[in-house]
PDB file of N, CA and C in Angstrom:
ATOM      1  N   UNK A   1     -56.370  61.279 -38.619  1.00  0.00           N
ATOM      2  CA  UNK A   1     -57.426  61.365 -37.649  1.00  0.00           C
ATOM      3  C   UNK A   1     -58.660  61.993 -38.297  1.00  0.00           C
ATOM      4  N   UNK A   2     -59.864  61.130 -37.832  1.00  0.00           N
ATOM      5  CA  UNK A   2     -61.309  62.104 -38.514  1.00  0.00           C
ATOM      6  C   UNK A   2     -61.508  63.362 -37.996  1.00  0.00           C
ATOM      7  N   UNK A   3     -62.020  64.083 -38.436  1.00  0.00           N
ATOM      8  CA  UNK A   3     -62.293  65.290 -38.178  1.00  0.00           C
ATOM      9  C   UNK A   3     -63.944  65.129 -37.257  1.00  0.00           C
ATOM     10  N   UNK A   4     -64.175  65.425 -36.679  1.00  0.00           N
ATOM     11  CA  UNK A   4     -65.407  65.800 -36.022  1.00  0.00           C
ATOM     12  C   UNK A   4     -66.840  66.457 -36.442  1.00  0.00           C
ATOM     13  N   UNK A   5     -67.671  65.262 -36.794  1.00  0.00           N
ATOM     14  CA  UNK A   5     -68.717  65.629 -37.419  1.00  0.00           C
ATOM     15  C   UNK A   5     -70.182  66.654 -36.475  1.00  0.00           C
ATOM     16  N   UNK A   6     -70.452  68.068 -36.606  1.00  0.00           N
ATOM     17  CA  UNK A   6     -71.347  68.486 -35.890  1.00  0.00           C
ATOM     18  C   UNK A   6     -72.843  67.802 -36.295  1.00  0.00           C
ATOM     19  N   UNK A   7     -73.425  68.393 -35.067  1.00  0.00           N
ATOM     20  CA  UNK A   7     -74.916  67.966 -35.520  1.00  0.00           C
ATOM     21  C   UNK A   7     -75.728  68.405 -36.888  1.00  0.00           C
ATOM     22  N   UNK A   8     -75.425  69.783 -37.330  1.00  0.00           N
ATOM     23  CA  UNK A   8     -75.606  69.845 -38.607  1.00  0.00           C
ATOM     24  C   UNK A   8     -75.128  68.794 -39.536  1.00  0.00           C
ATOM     25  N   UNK A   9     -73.808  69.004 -39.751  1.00  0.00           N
ATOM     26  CA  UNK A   9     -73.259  68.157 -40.634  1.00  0.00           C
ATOM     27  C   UNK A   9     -73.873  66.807 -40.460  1.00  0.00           C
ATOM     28  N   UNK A  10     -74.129  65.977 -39.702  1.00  0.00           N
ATOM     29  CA  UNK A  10     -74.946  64.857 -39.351  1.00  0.00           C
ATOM     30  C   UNK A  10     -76.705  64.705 -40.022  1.00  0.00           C
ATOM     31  N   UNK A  11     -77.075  65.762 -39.673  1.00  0.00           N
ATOM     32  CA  UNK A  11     -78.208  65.822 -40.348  1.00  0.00           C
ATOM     33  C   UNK A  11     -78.331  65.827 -41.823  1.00  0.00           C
ATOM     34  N   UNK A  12     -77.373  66.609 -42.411  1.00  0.00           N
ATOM     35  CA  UNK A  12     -76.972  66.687 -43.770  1.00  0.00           C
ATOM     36  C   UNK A  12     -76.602  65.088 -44.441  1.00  0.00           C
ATOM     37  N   UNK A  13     -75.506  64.099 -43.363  1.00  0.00           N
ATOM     38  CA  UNK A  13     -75.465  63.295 -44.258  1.00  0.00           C
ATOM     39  C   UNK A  13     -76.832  62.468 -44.030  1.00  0.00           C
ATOM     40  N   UNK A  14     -77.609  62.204 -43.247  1.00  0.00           N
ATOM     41  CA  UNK A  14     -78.600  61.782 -42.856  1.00  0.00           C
ATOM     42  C   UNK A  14     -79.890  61.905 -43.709  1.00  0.00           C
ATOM     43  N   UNK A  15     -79.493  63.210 -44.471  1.00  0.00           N
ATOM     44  CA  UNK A  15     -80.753  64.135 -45.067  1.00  0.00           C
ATOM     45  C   UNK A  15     -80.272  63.249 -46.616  1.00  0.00           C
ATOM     46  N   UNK A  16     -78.661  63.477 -46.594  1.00  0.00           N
ATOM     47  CA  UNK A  16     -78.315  62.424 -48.323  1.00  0.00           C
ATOM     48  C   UNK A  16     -78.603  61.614 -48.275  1.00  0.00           C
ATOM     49  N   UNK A  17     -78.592  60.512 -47.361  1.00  0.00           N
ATOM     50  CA  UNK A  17     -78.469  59.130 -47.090  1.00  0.00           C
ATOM     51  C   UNK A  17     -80.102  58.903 -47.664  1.00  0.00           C
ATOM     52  N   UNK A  18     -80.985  59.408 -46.834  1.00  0.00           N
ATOM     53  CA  UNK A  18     -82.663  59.160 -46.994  1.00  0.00           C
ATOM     54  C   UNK A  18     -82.838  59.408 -48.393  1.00  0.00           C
ATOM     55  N   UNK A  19     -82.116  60.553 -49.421  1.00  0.00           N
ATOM     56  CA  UNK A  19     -82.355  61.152 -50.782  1.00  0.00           C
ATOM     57  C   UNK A  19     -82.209  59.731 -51.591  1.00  0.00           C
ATOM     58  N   UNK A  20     -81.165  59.249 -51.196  1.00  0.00           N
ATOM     59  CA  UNK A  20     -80.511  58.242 -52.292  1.00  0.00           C
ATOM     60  C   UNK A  20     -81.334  57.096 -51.790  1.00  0.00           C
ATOM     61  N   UNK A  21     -82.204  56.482 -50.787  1.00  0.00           N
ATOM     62  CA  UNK A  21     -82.879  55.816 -50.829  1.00  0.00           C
ATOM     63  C   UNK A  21     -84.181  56.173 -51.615  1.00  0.00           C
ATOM     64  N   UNK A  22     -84.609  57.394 -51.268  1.00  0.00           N
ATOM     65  CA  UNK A  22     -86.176  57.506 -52.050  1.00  0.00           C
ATOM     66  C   UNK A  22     -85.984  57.636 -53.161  1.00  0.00           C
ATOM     67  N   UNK A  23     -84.875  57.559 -53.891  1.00  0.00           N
ATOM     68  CA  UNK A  23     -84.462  57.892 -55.298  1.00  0.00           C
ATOM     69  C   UNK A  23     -84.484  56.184 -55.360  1.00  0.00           C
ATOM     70  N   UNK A  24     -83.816  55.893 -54.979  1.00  0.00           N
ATOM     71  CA  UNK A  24     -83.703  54.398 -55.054  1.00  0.00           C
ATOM     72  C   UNK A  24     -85.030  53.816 -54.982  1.00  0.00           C
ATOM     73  N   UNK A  25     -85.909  53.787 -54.292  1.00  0.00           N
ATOM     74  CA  UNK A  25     -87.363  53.352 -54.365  1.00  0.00           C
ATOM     75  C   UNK A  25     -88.186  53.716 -55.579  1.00  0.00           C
ATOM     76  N   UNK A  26     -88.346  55.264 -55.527  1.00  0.00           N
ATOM     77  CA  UNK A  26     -89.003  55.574 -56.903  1.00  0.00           C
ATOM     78  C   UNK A  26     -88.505  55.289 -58.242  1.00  0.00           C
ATOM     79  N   UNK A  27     -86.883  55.329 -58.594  1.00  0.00           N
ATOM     80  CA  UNK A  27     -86.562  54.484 -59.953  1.00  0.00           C
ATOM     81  C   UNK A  27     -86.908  52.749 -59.969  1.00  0.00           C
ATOM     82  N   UNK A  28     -86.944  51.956 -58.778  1.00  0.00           N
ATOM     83  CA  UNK A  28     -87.305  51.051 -58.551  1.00  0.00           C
ATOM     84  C   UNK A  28     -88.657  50.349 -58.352  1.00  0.00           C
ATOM     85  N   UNK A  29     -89.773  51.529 -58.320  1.00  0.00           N
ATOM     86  CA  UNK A  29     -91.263  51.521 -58.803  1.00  0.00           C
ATOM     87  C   UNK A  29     -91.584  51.509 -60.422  1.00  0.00           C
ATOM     88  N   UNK A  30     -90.853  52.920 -60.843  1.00  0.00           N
ATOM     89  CA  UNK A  30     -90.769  52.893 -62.188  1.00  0.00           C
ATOM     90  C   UNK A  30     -90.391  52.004 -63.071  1.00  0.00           C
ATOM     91  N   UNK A  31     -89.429  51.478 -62.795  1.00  0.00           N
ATOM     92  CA  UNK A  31     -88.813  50.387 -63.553  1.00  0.00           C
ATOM     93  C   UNK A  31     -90.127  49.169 -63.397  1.00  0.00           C
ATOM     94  N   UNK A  32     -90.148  48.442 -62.503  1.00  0.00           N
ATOM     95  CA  UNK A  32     -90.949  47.659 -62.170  1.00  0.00           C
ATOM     96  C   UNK A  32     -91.952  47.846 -63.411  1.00  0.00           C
ATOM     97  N   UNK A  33     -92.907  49.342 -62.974  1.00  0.00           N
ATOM     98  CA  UNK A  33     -94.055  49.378 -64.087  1.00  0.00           C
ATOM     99  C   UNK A  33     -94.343  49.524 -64.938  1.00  0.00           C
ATOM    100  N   UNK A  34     -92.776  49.684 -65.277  1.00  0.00           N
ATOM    101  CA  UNK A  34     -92.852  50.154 -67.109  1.00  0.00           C
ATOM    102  C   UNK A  34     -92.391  48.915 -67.128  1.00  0.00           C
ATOM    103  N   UNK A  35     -91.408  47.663 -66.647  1.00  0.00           N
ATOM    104  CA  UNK A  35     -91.023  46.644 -67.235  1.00  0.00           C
ATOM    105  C   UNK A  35     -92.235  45.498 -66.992  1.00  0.00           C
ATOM    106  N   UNK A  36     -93.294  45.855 -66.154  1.00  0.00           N
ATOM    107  CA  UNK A  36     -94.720  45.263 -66.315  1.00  0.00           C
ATOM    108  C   UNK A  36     -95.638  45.324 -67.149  1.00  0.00           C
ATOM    109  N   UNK A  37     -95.364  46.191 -67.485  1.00  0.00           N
ATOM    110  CA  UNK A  37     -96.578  47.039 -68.990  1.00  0.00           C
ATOM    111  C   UNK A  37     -96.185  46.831 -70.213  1.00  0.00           C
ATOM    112  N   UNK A  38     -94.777  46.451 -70.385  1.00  0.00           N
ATOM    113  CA  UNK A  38     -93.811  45.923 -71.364  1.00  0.00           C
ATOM    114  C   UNK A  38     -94.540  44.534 -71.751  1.00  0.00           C
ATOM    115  N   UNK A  39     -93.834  43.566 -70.478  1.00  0.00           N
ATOM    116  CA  UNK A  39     -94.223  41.841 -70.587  1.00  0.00           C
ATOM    117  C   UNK A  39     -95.615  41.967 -71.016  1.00  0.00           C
ATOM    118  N   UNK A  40     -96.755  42.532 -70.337  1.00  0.00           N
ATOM    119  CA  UNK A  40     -98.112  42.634 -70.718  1.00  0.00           C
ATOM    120  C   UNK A  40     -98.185  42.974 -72.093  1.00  0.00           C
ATOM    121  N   UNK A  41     -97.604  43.993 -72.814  1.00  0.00           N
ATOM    122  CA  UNK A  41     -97.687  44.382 -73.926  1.00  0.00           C
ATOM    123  C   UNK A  41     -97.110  42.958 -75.048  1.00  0.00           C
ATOM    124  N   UNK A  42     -96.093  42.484 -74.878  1.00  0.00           N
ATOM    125  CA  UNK A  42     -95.342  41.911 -75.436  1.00  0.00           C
ATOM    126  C   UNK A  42     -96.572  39.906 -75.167  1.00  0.00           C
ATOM    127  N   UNK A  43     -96.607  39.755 -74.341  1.00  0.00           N
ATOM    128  CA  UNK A  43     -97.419  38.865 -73.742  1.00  0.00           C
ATOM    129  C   UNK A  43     -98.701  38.484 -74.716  1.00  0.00           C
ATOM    130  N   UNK A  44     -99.391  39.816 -75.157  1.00  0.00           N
ATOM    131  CA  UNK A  44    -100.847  39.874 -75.582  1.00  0.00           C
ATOM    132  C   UNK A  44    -100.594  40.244 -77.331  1.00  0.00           C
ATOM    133  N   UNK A  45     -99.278  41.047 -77.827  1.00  0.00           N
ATOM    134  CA  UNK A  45     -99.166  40.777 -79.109  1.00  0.00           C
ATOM    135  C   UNK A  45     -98.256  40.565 -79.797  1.00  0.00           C
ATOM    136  N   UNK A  46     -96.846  39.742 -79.357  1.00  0.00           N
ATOM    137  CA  UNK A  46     -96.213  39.389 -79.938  1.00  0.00           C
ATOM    138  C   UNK A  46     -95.957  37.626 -79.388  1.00  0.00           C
ATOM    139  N   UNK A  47     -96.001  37.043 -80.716  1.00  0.00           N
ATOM    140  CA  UNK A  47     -95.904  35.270 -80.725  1.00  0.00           C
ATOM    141  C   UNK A  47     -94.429  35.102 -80.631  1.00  0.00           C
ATOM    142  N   UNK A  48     -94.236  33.648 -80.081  1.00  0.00           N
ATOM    143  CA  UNK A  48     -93.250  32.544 -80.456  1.00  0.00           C
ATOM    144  C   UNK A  48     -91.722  33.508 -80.174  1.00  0.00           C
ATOM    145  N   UNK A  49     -90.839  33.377 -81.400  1.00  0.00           N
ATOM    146  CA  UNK A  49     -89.315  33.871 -80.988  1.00  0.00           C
ATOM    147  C   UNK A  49     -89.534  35.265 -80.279  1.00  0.00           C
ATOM    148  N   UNK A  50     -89.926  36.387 -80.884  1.00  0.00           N
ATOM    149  CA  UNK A  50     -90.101  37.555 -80.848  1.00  0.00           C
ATOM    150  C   UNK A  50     -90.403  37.603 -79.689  1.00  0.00           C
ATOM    151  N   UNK A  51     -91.563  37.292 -78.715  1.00  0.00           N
ATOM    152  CA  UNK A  51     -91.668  37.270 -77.298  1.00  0.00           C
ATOM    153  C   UNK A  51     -91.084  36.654 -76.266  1.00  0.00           C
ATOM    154  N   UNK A  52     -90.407  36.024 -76.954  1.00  0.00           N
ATOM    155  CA  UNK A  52     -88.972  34.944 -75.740  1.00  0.00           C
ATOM    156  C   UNK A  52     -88.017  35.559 -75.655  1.00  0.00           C
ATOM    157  N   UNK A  53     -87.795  36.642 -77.309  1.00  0.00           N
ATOM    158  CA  UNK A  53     -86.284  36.992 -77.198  1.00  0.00           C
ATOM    159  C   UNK A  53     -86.365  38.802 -76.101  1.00  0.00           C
ATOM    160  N   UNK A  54     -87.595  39.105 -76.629  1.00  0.00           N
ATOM    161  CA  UNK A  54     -87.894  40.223 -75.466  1.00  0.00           C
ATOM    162  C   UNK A  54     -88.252  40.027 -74.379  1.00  0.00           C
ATOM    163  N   UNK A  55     -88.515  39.471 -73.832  1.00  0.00           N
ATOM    164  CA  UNK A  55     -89.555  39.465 -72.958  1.00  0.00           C
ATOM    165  C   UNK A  55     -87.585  38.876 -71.911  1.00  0.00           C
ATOM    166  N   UNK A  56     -87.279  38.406 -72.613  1.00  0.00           N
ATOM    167  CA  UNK A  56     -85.911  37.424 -71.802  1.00  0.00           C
ATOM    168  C   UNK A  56     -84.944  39.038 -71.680  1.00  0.00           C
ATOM    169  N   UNK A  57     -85.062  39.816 -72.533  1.00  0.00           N
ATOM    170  CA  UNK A  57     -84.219  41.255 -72.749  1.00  0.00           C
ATOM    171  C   UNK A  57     -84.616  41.653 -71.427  1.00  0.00           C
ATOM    172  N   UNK A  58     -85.966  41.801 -71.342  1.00  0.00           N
ATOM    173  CA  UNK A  58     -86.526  42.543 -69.915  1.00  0.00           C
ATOM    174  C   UNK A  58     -86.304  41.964 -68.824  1.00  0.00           C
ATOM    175  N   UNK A  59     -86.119  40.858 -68.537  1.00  0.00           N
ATOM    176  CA  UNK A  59     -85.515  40.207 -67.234  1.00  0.00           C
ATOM    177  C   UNK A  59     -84.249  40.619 -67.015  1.00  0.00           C
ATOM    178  N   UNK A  60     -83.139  40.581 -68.545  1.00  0.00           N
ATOM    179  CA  UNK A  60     -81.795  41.050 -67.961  1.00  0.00           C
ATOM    180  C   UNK A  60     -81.960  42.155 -67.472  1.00  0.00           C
ATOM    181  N   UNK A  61     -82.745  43.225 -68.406  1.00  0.00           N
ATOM    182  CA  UNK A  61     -82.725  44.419 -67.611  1.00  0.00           C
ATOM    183  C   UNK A  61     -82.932  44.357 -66.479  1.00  0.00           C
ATOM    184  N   UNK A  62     -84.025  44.378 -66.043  1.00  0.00           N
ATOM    185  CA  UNK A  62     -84.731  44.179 -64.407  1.00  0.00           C
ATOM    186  C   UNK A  62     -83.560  43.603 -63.143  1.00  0.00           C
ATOM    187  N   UNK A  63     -83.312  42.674 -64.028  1.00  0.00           N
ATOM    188  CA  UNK A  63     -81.735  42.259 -63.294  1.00  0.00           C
ATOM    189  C   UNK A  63     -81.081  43.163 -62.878  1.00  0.00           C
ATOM    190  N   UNK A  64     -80.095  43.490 -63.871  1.00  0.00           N
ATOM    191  CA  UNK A  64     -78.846  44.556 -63.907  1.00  0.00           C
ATOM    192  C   UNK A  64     -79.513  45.681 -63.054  1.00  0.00           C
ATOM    193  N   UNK A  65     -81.013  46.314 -63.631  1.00  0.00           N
ATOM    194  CA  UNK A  65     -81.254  47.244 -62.537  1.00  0.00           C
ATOM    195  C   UNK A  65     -81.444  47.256 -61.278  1.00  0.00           C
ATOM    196  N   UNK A  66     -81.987  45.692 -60.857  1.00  0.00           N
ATOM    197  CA  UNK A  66     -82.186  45.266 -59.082  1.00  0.00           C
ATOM    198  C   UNK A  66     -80.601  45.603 -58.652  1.00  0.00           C
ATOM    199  N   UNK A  67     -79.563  44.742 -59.698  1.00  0.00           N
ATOM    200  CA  UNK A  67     -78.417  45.026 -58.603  1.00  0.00           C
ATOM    201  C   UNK A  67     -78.025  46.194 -58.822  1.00  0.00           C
ATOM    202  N   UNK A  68     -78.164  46.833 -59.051  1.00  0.00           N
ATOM    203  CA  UNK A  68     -77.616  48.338 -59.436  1.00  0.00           C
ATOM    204  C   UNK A  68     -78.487  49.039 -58.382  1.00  0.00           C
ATOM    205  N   UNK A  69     -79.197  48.849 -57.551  1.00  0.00           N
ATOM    206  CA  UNK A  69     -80.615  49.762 -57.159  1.00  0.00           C
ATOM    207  C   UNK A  69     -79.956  48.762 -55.108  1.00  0.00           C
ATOM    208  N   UNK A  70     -79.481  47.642 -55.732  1.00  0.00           N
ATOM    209  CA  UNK A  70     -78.780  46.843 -54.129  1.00  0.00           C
ATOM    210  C   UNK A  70     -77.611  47.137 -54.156  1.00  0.00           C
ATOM    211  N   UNK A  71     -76.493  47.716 -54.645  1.00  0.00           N
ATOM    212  CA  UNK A  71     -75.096  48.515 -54.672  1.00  0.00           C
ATOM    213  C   UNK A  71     -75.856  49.716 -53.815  1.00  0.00           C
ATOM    214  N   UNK A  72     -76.626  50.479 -54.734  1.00  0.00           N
ATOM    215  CA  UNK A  72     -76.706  52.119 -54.418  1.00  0.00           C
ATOM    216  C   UNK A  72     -77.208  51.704 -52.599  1.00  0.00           C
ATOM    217  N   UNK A  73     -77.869  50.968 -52.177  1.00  0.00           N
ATOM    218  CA  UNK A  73     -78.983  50.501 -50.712  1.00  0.00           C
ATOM    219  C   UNK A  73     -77.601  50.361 -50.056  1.00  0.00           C
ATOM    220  N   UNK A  74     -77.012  49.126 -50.273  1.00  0.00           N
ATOM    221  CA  UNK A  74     -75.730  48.823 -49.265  1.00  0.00           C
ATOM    222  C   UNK A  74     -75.223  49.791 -49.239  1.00  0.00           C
ATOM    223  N   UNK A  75     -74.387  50.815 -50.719  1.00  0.00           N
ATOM    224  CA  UNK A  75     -73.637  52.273 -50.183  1.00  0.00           C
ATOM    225  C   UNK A  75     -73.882  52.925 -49.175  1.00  0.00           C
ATOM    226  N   UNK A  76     -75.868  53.285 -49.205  1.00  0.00           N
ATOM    227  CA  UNK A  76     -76.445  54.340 -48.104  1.00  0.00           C
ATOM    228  C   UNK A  76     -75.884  53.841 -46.675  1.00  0.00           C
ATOM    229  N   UNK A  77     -76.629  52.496 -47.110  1.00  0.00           N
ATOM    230  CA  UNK A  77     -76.142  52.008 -45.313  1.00  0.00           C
ATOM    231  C   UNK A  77     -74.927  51.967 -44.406  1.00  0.00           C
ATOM    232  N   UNK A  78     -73.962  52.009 -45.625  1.00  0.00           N
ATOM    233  CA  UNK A  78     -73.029  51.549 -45.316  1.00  0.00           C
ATOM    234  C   UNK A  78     -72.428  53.446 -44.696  1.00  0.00           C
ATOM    235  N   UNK A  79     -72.942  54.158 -45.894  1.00  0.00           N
ATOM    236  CA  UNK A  79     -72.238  55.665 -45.503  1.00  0.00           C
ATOM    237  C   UNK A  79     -73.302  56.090 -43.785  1.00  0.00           C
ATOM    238  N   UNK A  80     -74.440  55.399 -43.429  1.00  0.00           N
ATOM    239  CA  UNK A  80     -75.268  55.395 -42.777  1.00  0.00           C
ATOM    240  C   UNK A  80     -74.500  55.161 -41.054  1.00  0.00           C
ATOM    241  N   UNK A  81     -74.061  53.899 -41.275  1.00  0.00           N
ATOM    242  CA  UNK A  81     -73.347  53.046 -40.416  1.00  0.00           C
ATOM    243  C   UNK A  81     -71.814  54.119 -39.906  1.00  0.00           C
ATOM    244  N   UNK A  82     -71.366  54.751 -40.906  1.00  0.00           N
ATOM    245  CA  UNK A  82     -69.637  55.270 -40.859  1.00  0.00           C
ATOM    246  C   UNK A  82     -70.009  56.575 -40.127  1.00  0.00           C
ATOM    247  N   UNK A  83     -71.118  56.838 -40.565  1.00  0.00           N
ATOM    248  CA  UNK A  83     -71.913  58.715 -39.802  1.00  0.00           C
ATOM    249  C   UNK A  83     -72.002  58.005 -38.569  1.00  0.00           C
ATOM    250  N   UNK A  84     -73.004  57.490 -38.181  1.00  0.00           N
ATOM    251  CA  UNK A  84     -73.394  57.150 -36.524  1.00  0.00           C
ATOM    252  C   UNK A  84     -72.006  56.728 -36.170  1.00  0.00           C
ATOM    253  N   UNK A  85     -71.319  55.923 -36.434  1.00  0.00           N
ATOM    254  CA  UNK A  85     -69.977  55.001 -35.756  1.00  0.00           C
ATOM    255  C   UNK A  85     -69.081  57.037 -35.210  1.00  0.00           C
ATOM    256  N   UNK A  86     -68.753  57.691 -35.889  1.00  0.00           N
ATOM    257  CA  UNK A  86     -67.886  58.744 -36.140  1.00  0.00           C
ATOM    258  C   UNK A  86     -68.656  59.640 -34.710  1.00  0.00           C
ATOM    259  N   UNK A  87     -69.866  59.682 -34.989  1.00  0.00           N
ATOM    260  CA  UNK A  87     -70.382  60.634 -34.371  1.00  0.00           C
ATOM    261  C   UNK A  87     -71.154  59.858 -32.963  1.00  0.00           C
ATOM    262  N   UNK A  88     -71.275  59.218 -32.565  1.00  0.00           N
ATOM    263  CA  UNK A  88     -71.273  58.471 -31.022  1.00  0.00           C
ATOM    264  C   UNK A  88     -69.839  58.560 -30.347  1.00  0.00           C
ATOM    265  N   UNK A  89     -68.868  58.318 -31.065  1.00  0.00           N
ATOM    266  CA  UNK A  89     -67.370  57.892 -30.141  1.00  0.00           C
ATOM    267  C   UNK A  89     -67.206  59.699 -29.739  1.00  0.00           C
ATOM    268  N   UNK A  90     -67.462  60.797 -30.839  1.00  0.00           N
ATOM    269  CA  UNK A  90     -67.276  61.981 -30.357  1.00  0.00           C
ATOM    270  C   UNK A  90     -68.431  62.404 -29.669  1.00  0.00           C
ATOM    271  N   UNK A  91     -69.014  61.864 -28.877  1.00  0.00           N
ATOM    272  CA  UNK A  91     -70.434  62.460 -28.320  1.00  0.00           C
ATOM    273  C   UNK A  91     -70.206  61.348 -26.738  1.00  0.00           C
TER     274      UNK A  91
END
């Protein structure tokens, strides 16, 4: 049986839940503008193989980091969803 979440404790996970999103947004700005300033860089002075084979590096990255950045989003929500569900049925 769950244990009974108070209104503190609620706020607390509420207070994590929002952390790990704005964490999630701001590594997800960063990334973005450093992997923009990259292609630009790479774009304006490097030719032919050398800029296909990087420039293609930075997409995987960007990749791997979108889904890595949509794991951490679904977790919140999901720990988001299990707080309210817990704490309505005891209220």
């Amino acid at each position: 049986m769950l244990e009974k979440i108070t209104d503190y404790e609620y706020a607390q996970i509420e207070s994590a839940i929002n952390g790990i999103l704005g964490i999630r947004n701001n590594i997800s700005q960063y990334i973005l503008d450093s992997l923009f300033q990259s292609a630009e860089s790479f774009n304006k002075n490097w030719k032919g193989e050398a800029e296909t084979l990087f420039v293609g590096k930075l997409e995987l990255l960007y990749n791997a980091i979108s889904d890595t950045n949509t794991a951490a989003y679904n977790m919140a929500m999901s720990m988001s969803e299990q707080a309210s569900e817990i704490y309505k049925k005891q209220n």
